[in-house]
N, C-alpha and C. Protein backbone atom coordinates (compact mmCIF):
# COMPACT_ATOMS: atom_id res chain seq x y z
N UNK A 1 8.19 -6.68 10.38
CA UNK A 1 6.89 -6.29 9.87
C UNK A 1 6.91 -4.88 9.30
N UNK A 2 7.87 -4.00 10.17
CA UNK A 2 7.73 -2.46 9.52
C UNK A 2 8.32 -2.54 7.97
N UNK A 3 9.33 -3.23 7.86
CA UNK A 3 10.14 -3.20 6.78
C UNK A 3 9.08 -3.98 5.53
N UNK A 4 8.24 -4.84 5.83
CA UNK A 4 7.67 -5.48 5.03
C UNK A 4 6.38 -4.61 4.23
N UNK A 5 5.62 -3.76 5.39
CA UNK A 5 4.81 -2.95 5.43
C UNK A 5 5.35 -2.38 4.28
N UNK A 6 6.42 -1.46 4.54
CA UNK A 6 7.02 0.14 4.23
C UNK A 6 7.32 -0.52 2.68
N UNK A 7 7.62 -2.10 2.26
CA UNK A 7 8.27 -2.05 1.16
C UNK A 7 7.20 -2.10 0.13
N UNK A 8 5.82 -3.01 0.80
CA UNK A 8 5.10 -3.16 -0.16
C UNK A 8 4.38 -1.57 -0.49
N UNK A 9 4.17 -0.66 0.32
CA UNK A 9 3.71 0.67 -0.22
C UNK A 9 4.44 1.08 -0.90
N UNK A 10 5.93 1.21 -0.61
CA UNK A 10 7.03 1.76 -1.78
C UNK A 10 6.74 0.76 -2.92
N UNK A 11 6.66 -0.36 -3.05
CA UNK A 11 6.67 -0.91 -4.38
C UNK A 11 5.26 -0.52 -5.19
N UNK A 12 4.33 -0.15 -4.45
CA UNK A 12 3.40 -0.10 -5.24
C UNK A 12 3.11 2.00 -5.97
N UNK A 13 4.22 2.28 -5.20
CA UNK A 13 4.30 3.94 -5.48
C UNK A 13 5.04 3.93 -6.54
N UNK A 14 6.20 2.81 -6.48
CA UNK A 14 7.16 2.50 -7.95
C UNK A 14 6.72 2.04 -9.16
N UNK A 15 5.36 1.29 -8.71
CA UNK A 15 5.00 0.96 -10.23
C UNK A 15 3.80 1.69 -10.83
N UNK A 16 3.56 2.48 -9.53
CA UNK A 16 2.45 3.68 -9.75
C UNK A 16 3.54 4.53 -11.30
N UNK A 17 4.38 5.16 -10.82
CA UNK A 17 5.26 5.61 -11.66
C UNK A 17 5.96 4.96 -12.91
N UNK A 18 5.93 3.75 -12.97
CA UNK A 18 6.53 2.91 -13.90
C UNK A 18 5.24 2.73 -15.10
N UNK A 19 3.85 2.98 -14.57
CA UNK A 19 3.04 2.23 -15.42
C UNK A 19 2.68 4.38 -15.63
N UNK A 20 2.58 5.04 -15.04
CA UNK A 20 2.68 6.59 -15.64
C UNK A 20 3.90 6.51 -16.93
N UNK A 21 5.23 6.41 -16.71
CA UNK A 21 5.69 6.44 -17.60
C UNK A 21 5.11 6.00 -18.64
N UNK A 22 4.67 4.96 -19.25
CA UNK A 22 4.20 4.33 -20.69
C UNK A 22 2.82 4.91 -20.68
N UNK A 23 2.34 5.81 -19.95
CA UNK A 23 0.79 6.10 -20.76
C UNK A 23 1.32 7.63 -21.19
N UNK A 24 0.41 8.15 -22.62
CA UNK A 24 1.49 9.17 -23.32
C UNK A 24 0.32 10.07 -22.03
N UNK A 25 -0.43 10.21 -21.53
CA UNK A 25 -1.13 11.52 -20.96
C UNK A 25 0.28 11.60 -19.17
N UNK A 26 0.58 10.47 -18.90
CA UNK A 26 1.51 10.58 -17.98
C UNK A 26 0.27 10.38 -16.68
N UNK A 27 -0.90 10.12 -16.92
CA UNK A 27 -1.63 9.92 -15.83
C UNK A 27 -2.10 8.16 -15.49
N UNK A 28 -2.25 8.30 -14.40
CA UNK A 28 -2.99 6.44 -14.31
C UNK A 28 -4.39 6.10 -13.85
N UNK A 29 -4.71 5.72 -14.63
CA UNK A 29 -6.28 5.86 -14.74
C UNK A 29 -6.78 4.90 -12.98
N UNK A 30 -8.12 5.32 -12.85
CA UNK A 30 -8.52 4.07 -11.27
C UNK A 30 -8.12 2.42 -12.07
N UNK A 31 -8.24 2.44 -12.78
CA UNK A 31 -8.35 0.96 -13.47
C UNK A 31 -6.91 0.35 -13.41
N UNK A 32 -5.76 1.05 -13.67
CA UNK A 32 -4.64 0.82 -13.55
C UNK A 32 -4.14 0.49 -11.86
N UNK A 33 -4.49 1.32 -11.25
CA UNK A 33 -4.69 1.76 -9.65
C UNK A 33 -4.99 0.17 -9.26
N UNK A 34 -6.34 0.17 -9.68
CA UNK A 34 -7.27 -1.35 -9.24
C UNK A 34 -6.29 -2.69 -9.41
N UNK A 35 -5.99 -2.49 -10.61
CA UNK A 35 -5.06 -3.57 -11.22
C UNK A 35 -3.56 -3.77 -10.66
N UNK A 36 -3.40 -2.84 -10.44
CA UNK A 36 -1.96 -2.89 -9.87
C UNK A 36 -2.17 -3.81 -8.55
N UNK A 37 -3.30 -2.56 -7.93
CA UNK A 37 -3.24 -3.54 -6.46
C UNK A 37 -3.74 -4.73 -6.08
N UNK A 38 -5.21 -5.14 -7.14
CA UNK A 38 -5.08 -6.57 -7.29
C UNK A 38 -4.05 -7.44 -7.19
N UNK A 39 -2.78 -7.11 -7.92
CA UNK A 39 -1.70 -8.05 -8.34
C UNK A 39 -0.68 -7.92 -7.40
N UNK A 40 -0.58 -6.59 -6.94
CA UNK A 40 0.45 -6.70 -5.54
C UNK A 40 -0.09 -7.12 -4.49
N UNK A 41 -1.37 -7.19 -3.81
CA UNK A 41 -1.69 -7.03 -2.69
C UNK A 41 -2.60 -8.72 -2.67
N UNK A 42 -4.45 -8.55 -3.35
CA UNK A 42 -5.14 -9.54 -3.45
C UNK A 42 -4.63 -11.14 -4.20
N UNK A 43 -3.74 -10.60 -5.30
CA UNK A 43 -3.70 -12.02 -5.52
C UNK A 43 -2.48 -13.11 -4.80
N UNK A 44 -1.93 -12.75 -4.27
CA UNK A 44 -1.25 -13.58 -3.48
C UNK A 44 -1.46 -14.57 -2.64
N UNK A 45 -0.64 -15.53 -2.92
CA UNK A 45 -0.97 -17.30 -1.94
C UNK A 45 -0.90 -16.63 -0.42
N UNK A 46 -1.58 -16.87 0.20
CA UNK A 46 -1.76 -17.27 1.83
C UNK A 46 -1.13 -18.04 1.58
N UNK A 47 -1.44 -19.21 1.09
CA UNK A 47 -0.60 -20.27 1.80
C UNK A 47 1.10 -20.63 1.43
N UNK A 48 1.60 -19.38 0.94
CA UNK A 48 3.16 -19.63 0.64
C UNK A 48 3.73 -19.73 1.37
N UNK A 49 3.28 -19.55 2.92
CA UNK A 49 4.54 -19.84 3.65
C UNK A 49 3.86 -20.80 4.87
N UNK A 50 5.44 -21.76 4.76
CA UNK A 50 4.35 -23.04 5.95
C UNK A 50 4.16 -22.78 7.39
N UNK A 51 5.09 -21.82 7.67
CA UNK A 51 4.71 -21.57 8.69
C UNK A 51 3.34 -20.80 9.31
N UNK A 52 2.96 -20.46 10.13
CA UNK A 52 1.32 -20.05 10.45
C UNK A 52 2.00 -18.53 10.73
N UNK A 53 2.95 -18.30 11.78
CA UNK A 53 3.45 -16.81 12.38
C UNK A 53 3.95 -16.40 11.49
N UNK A 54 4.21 -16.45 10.27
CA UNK A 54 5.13 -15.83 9.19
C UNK A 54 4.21 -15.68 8.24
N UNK A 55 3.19 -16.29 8.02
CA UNK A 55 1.96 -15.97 6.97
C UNK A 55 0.86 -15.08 7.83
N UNK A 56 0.87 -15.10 8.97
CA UNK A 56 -0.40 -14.03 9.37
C UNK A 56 0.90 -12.81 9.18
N UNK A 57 1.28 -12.72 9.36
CA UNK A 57 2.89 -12.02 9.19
C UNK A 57 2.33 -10.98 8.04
N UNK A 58 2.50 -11.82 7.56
CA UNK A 58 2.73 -11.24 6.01
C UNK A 58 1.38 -10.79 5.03
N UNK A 59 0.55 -11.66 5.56
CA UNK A 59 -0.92 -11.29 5.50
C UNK A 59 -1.55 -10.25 6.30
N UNK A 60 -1.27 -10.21 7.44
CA UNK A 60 -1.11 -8.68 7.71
C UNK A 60 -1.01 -7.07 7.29
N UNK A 61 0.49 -7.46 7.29
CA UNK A 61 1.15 -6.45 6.09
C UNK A 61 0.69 -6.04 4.95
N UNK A 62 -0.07 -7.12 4.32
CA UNK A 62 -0.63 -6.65 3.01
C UNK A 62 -1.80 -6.13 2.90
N UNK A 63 -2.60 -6.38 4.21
CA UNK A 63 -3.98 -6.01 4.23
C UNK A 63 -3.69 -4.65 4.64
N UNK A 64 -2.28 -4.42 5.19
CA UNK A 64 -2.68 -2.46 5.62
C UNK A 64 -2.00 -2.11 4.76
N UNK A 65 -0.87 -2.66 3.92
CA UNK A 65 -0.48 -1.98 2.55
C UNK A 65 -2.03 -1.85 1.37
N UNK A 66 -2.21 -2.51 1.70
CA UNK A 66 -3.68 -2.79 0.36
C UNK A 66 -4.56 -1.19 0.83
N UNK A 67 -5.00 -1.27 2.01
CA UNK A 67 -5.65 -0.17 2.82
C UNK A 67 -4.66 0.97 2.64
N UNK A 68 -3.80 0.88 2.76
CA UNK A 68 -3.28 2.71 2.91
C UNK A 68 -2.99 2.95 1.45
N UNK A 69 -2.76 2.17 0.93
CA UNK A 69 -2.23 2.59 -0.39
C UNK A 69 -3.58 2.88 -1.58
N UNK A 70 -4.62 2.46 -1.11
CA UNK A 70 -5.89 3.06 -1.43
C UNK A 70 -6.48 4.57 -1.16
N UNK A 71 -5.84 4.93 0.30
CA UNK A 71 -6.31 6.16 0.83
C UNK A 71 -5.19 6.88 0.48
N UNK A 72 -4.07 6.20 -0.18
CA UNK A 72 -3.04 7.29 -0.41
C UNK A 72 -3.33 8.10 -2.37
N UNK A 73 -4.71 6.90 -2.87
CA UNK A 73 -4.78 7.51 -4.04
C UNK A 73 -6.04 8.44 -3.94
N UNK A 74 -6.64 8.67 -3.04
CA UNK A 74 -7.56 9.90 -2.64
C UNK A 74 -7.14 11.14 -2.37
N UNK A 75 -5.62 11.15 -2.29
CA UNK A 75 -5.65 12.33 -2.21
C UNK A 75 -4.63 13.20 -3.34
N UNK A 76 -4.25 14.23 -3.29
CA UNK A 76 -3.62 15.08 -4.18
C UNK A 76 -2.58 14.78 -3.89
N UNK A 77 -1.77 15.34 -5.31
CA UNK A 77 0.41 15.46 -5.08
C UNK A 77 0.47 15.75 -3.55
N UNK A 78 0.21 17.16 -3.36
CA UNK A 78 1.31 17.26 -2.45
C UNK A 78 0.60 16.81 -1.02
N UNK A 79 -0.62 16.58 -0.60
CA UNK A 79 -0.85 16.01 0.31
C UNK A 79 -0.53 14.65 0.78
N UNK A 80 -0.16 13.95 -0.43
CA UNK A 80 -0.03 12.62 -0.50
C UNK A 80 1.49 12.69 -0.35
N UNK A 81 2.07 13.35 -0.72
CA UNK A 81 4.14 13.90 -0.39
C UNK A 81 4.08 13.68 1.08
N UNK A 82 3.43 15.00 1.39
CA UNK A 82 2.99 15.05 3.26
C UNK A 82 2.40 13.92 3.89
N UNK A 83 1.77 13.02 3.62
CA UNK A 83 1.38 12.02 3.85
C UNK A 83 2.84 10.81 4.12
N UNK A 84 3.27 10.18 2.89
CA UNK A 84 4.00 9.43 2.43
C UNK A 84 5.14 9.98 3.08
N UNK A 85 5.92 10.94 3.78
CA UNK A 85 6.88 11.23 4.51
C UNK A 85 6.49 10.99 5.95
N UNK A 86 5.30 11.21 6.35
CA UNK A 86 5.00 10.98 7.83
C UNK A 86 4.74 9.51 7.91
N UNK A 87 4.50 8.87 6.98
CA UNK A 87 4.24 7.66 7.58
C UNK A 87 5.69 7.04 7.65
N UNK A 88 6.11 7.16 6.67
CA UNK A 88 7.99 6.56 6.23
C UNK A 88 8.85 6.74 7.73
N UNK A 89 8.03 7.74 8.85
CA UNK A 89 8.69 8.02 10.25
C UNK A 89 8.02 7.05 11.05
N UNK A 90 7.00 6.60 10.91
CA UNK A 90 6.63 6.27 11.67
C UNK A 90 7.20 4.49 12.14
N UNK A 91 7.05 3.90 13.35
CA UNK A 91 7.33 2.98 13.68
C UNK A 91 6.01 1.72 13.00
N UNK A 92 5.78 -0.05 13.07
CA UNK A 92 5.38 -0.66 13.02
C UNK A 92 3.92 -0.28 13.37
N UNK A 93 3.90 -0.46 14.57
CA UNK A 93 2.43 -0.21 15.64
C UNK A 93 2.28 1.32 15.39
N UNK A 94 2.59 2.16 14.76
CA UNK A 94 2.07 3.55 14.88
C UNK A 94 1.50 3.58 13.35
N UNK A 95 1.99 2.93 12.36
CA UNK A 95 2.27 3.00 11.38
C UNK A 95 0.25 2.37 11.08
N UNK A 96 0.34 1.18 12.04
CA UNK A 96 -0.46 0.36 11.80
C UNK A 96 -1.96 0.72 12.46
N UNK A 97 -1.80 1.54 13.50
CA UNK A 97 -2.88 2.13 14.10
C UNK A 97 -3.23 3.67 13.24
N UNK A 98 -2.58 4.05 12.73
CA UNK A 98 -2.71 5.31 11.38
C UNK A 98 -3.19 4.63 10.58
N UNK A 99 -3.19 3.48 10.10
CA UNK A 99 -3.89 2.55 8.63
C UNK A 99 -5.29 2.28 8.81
N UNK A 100 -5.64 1.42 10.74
CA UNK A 100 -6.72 1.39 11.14
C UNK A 100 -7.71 2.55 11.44
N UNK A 101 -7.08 3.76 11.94
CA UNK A 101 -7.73 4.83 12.36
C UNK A 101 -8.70 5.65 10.69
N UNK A 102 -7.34 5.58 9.76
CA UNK A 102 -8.08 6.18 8.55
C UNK A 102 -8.65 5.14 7.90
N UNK A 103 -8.44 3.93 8.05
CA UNK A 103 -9.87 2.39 7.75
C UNK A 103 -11.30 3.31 8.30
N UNK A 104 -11.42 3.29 9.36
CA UNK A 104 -12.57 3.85 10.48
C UNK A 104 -12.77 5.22 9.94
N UNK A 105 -12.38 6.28 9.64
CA UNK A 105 -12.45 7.53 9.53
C UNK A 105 -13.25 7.09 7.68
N UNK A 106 -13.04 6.52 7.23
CA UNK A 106 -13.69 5.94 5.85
C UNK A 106 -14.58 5.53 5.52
N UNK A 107 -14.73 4.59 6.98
CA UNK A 107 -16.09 3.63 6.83
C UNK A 107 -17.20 4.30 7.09
């Protein structure tokens, strides 16, 4: 689960940067942001996998990748550096109670 977590935030920091490259200002608008994570996170089958423990699994994972990777575009460069290194330490369950805690600290 950590590894699944950790990849979908890295993938979505990679194409944060991939879709900066092709805009000439080098910035990414909320709309790009929105869109991205629509497509990494919301549109995905639940039901791709037949098993039940491997899809809450994974559905999981995406609901706190979807969540942190939202609160990771609230904030600035380098807070978000400082951010994005402390979590990269962190274990599964620590990782995941930091996602819930700043869910709550939001709401």
């Amino acid at each position: 689960r950590n590894l699944e977590l950790q990849a979908q935030v890295d993938t979505y920091l990679v194409l944060l940067l991939f879709v900066a490259f092709f805009r000439k200002t080098q910035r990414v608008s909320r709309t790009d942001r929105r869109w991205l994570r629509f497509h990494l996170f919301a549109a995905q089958d639940p039901h791709a996998y037949i098993d039940k423990n491997i899809r809450r699994r994974y559905l999981e994972a995406t609901e706190l990748a979807a969540s942190y990777t939202q609160y990771l575009d609230t904030l600035n460069g380098m807070r978000r550096l400082d951010e994005i290194r402390r979590f990269r330490s962190l274990d599964y369950t620590a990782k995941k109670q930091r996602i819930l805690a700043l869910a709550d600290r939001s709401a």
